[in-house]
C-alpha atoms as a PDB file:
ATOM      1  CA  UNK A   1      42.585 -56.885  35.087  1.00  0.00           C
ATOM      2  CA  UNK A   2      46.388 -57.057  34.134  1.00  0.00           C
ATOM      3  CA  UNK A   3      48.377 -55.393  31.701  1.00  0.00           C
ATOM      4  CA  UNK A   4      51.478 -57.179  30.581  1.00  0.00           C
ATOM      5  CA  UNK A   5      54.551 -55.040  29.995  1.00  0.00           C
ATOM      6  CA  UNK A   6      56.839 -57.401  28.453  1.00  0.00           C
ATOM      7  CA  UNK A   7      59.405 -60.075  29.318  1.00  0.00           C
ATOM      8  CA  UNK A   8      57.811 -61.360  32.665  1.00  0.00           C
ATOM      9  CA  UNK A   9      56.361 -58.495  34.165  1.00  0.00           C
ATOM     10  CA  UNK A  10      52.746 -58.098  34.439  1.00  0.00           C
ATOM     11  CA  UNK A  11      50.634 -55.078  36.969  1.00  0.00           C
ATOM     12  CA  UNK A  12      47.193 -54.815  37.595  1.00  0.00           C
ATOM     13  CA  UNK A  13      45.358 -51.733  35.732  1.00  0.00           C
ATOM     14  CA  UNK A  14      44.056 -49.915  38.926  1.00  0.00           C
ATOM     15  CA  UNK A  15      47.990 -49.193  39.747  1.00  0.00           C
ATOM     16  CA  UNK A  16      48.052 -47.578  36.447  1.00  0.00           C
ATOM     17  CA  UNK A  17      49.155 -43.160  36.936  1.00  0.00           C
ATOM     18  CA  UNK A  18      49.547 -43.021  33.459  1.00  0.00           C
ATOM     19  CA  UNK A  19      51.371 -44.517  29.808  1.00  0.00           C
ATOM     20  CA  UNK A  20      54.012 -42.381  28.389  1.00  0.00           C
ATOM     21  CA  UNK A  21      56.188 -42.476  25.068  1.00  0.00           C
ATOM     22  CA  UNK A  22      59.635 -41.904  26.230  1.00  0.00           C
ATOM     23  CA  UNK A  23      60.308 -40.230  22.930  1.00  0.00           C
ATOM     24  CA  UNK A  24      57.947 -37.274  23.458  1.00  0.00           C
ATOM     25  CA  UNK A  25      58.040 -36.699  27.230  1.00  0.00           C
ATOM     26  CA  UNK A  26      61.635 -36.749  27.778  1.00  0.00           C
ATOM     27  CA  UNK A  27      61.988 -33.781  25.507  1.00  0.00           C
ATOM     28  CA  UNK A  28      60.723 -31.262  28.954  1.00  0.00           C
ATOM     29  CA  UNK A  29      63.327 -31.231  31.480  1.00  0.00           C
ATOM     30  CA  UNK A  30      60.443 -31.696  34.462  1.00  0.00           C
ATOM     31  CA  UNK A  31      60.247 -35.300  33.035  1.00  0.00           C
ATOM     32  CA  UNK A  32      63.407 -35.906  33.067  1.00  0.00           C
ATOM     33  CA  UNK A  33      64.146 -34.576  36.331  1.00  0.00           C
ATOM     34  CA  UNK A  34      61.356 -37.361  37.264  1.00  0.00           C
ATOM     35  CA  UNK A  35      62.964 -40.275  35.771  1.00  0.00           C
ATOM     36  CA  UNK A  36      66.116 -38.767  37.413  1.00  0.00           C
ATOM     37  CA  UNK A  37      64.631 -39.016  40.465  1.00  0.00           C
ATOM     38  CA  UNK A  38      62.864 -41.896  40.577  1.00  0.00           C
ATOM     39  CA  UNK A  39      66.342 -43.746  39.556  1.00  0.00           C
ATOM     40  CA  UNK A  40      68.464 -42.207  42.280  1.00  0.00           C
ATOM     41  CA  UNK A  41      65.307 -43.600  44.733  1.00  0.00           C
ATOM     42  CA  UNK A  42      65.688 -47.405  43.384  1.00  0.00           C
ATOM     43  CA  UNK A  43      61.711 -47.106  42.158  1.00  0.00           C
ATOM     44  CA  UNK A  44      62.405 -48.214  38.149  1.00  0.00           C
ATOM     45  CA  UNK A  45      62.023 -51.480  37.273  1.00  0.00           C
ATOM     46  CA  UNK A  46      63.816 -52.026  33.277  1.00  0.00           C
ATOM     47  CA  UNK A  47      61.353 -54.971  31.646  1.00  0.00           C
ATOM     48  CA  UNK A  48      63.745 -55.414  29.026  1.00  0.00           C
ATOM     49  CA  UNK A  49      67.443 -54.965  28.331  1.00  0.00           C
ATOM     50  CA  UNK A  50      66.123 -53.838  25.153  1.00  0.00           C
ATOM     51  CA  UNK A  51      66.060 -50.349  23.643  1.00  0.00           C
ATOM     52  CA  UNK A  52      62.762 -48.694  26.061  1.00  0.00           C
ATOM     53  CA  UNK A  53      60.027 -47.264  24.290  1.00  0.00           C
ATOM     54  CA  UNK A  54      57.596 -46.196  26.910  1.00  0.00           C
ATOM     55  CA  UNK A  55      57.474 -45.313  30.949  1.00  0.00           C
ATOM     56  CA  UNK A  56      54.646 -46.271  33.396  1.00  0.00           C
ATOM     57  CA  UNK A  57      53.640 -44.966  36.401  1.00  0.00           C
ATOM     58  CA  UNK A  58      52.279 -46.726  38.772  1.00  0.00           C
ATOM     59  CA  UNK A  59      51.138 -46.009  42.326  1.00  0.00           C
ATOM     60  CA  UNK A  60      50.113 -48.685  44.891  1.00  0.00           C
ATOM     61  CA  UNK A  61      48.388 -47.788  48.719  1.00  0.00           C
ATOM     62  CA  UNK A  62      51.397 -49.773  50.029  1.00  0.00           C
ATOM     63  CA  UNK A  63      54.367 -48.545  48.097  1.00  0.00           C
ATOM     64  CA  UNK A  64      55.584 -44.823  46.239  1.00  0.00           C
ATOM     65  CA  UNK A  65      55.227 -44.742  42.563  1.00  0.00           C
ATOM     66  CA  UNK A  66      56.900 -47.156  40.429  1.00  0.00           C
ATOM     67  CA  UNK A  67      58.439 -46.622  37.022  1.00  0.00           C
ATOM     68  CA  UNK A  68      58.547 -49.531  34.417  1.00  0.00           C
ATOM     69  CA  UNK A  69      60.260 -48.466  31.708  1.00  0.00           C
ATOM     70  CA  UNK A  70      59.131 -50.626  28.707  1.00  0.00           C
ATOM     71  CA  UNK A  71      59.960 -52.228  24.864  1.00  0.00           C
ATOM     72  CA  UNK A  72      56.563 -52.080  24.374  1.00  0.00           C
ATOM     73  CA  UNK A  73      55.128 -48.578  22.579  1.00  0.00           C
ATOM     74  CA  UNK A  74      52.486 -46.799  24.192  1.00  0.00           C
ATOM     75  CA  UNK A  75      49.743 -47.277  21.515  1.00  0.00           C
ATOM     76  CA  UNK A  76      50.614 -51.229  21.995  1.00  0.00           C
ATOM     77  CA  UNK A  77      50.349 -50.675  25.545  1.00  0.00           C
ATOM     78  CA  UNK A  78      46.889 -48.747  25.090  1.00  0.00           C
ATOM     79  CA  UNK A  79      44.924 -51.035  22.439  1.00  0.00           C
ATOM     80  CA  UNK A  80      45.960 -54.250  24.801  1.00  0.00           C
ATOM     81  CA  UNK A  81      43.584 -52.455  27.824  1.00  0.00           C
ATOM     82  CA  UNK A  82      41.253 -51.348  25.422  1.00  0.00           C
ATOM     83  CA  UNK A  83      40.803 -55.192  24.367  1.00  0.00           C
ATOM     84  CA  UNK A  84      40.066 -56.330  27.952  1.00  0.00           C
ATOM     85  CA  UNK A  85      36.400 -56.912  28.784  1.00  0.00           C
ATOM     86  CA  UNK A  86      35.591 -55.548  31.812  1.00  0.00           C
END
């Protein structure tokens, strides 16, 4: 199954580390640090040049984790992989 993230950008659910709210996790340093990091390394992918809401980590067998950071808010993100029939 797929999850779509917003604008064109679309991952399948078994890549899925976890669904954050930027708002709440950036308020430890350890996250930010993260985010930090994962910048500096070229591994976040912006889905929208608007404001971000949420961050998602992903994590393939062939690549290091990814972050998308997204428009879309984390209980959107949620109830759309709750909806999927599996």
């Amino acid at each position: 199954m797929y999850l779509h993230l917003g604008q064109n950008t679309v991952i399948t659910l078994n890549e899925i580390v976890g669904i954050f709210d930027l708002d709440n996790t950036t308020v430890s340093k350890k996250t930010r640090d993260y985010l930090s990091s994962a910048e500096k390394n070229g591994n976040v992918n912006v889905v929208s040049p608007e404001l971000p809401k949420s961050f998602i980590v992903c994590s393939s067998d062939e690549e290091k984790n990814r972050v998308y950071l997204s428009q879309i808010s984390t209980s959107t993100l949620l109830k759309r992989t709750q909806d999927m029939k599996y």
